[in-house]
Each structure stands twice: as structure tokens, then as C-alpha cells.
C-alpha atoms as a PDB file:
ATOM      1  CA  UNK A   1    -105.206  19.535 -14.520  1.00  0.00           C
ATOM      2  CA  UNK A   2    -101.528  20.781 -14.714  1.00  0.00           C
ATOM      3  CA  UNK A   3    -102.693  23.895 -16.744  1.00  0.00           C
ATOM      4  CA  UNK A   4    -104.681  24.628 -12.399  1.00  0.00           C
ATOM      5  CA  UNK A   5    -102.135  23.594 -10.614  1.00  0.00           C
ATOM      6  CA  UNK A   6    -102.079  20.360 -10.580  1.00  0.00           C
ATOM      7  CA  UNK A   7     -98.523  18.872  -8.981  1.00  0.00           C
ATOM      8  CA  UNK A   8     -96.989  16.000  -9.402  1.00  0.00           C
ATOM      9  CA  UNK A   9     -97.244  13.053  -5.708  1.00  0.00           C
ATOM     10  CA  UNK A  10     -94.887  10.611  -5.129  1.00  0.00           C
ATOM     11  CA  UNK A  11     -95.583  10.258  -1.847  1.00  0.00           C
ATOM     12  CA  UNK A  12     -96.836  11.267   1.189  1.00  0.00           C
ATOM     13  CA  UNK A  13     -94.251  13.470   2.402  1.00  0.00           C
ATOM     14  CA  UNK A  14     -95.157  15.667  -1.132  1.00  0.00           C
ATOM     15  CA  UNK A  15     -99.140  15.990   0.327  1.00  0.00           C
ATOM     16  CA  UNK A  16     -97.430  17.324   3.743  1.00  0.00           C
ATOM     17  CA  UNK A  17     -95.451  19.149   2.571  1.00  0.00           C
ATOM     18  CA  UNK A  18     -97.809  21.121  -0.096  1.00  0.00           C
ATOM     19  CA  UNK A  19     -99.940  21.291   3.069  1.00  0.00           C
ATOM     20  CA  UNK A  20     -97.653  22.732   5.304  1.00  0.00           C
ATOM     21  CA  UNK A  21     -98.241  19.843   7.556  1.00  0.00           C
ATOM     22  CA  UNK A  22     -94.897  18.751   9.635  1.00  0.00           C
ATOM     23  CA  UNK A  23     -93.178  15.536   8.330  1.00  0.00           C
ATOM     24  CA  UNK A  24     -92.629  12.960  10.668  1.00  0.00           C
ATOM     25  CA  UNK A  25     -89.198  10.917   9.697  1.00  0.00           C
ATOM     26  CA  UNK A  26     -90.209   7.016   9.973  1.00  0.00           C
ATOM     27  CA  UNK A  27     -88.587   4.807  12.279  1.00  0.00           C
ATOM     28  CA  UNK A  28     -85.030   4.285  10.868  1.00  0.00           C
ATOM     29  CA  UNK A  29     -83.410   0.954  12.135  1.00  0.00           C
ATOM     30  CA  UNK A  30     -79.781   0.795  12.627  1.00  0.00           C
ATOM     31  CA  UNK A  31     -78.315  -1.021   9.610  1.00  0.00           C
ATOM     32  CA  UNK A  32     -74.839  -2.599  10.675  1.00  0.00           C
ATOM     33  CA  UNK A  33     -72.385  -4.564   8.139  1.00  0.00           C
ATOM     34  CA  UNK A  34     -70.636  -7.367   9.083  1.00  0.00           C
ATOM     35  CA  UNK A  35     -67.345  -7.506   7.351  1.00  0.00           C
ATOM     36  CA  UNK A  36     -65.516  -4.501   5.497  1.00  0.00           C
ATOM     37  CA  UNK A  37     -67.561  -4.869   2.188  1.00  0.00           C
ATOM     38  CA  UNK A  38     -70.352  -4.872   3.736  1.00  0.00           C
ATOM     39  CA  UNK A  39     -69.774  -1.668   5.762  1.00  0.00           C
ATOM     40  CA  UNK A  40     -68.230   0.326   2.361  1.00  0.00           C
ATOM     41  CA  UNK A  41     -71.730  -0.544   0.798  1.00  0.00           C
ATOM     42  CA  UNK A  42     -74.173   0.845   3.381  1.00  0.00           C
ATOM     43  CA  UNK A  43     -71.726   3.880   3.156  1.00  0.00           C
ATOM     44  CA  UNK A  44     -72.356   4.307  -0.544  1.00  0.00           C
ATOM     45  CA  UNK A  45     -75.851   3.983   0.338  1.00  0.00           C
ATOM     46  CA  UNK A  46     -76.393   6.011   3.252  1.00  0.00           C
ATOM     47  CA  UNK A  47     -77.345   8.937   1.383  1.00  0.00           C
ATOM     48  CA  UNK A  48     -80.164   7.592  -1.752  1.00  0.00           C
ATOM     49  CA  UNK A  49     -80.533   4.582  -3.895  1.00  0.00           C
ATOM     50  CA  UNK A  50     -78.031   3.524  -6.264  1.00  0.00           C
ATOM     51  CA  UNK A  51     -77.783   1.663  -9.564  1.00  0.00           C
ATOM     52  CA  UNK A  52     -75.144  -1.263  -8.483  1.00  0.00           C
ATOM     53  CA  UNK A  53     -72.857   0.459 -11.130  1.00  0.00           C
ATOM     54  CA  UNK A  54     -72.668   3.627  -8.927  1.00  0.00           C
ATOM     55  CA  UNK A  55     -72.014   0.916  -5.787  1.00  0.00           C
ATOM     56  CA  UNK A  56     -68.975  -0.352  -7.525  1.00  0.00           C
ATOM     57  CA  UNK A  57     -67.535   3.259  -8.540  1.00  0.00           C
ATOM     58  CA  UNK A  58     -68.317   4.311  -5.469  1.00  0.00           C
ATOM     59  CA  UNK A  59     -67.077   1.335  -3.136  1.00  0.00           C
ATOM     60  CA  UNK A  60     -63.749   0.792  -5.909  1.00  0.00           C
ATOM     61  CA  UNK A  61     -64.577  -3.308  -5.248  1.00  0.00           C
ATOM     62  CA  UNK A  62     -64.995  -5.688  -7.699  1.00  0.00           C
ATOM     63  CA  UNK A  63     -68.207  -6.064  -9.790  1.00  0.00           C
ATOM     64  CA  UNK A  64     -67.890  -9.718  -8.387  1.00  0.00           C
ATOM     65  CA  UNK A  65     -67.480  -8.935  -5.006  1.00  0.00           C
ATOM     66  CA  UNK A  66     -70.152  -6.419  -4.849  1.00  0.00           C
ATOM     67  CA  UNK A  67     -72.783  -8.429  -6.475  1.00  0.00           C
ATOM     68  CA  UNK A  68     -72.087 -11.118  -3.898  1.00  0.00           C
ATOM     69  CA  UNK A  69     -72.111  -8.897  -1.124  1.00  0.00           C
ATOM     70  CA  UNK A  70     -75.328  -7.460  -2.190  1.00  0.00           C
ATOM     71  CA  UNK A  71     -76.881 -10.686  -2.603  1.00  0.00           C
ATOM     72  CA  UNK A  72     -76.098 -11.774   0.794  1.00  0.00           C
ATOM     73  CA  UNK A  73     -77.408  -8.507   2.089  1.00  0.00           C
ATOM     74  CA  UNK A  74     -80.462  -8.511   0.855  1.00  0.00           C
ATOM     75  CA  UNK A  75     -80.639 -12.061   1.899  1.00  0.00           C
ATOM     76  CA  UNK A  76     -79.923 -10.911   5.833  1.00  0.00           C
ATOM     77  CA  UNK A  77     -82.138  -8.003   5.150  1.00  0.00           C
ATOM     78  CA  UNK A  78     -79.886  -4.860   5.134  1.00  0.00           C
ATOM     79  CA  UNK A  79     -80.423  -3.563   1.620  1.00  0.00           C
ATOM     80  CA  UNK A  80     -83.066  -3.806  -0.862  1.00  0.00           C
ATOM     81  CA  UNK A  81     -83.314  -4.344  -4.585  1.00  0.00           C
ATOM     82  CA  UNK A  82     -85.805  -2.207  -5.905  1.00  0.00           C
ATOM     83  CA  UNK A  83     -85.365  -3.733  -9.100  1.00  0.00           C
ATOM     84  CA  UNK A  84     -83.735  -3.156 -12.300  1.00  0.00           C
ATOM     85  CA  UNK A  85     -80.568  -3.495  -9.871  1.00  0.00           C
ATOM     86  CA  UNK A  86     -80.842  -0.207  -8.056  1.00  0.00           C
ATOM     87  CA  UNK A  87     -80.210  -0.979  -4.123  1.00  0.00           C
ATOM     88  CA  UNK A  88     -81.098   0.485  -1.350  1.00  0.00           C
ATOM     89  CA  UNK A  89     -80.646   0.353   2.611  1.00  0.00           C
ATOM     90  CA  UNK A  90     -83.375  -1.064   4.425  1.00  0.00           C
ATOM     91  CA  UNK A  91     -84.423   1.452   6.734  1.00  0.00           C
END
């Protein structure tokens, strides 16, 4: 199939967009922190998912306190774990 043409889908914005067809952005909810960790985490995610290594570089906290932080976050539903502890913002 690849040796026709065959391309690789990951999801439906890849079908549009092969198509031509205009990509509607999904309904993106306002994601607010609460305290000041909190608020440098949704920053580091703003942009993609990130391993919670990449979190702490990026947010210079404590492995502790971002671990914690994340936990209660995806507990209040603001981020989510997608497993294998790569986070991401609940949109």
C-alpha cells in the first residue's frame, strides 16, 4: 500500500487535510491554575504534550512538587495523563 501512496492517519485532521477539506479547531475550554505551580505547568503545556521530565526542566520545580501538582490536576481535571507519564492540558 505505501509503494501507491498509501499515507500514514493519525487522525482526522490528517483525512482533511489530504482532502483539502477546512479544519475546524474543537472547542478549547479555558484551563485556569489555581496557585503559581499550577499556572507554570499549563504554561509548559500550552504548546504539546510533555513527558513529566520535560515539565520539571521546563517549570525548574521540584520533581516532588510537580508530581503533586500534576496529580491534583488531573484530579480537578485540568491536565491529562496519557500514560507512560506524558501530560497534557485538557482542552
Amino acid at each position: 500500500m505505501i509503494k501507491k501512496g498509501a499515507k500514514l492517519v493519525e487522525s482526522a485532521n490528517d483525512i482533511l487535510k489530504e482532502l483539502n477539506l477546512p479544519i475546524k479547531s474543537t472547542r478549547t475550554v479555558l484551563v485556569e491554575g489555581e496557585t503559581l505551580e499550577e499556572n507554570l505547568i499549563l504554561e509548559a503545556l500550552k504548546e504539546d504534550a510533555l513527558y513529566i521530565d520535560k515539565i520539571i526542566e521546563k517549570t525548574k520545580l521540584e520533581a516532588a512538587t510537580v508530581a503533586s501538582t500534576l496529580a491534583i490536576m488531573e484530579i480537578k481535571g485540568k491536565v491529562r495523563n496519557l500514560g507512560g507519564s506524558i501530560y497534557t492540558m485538557k482542552r
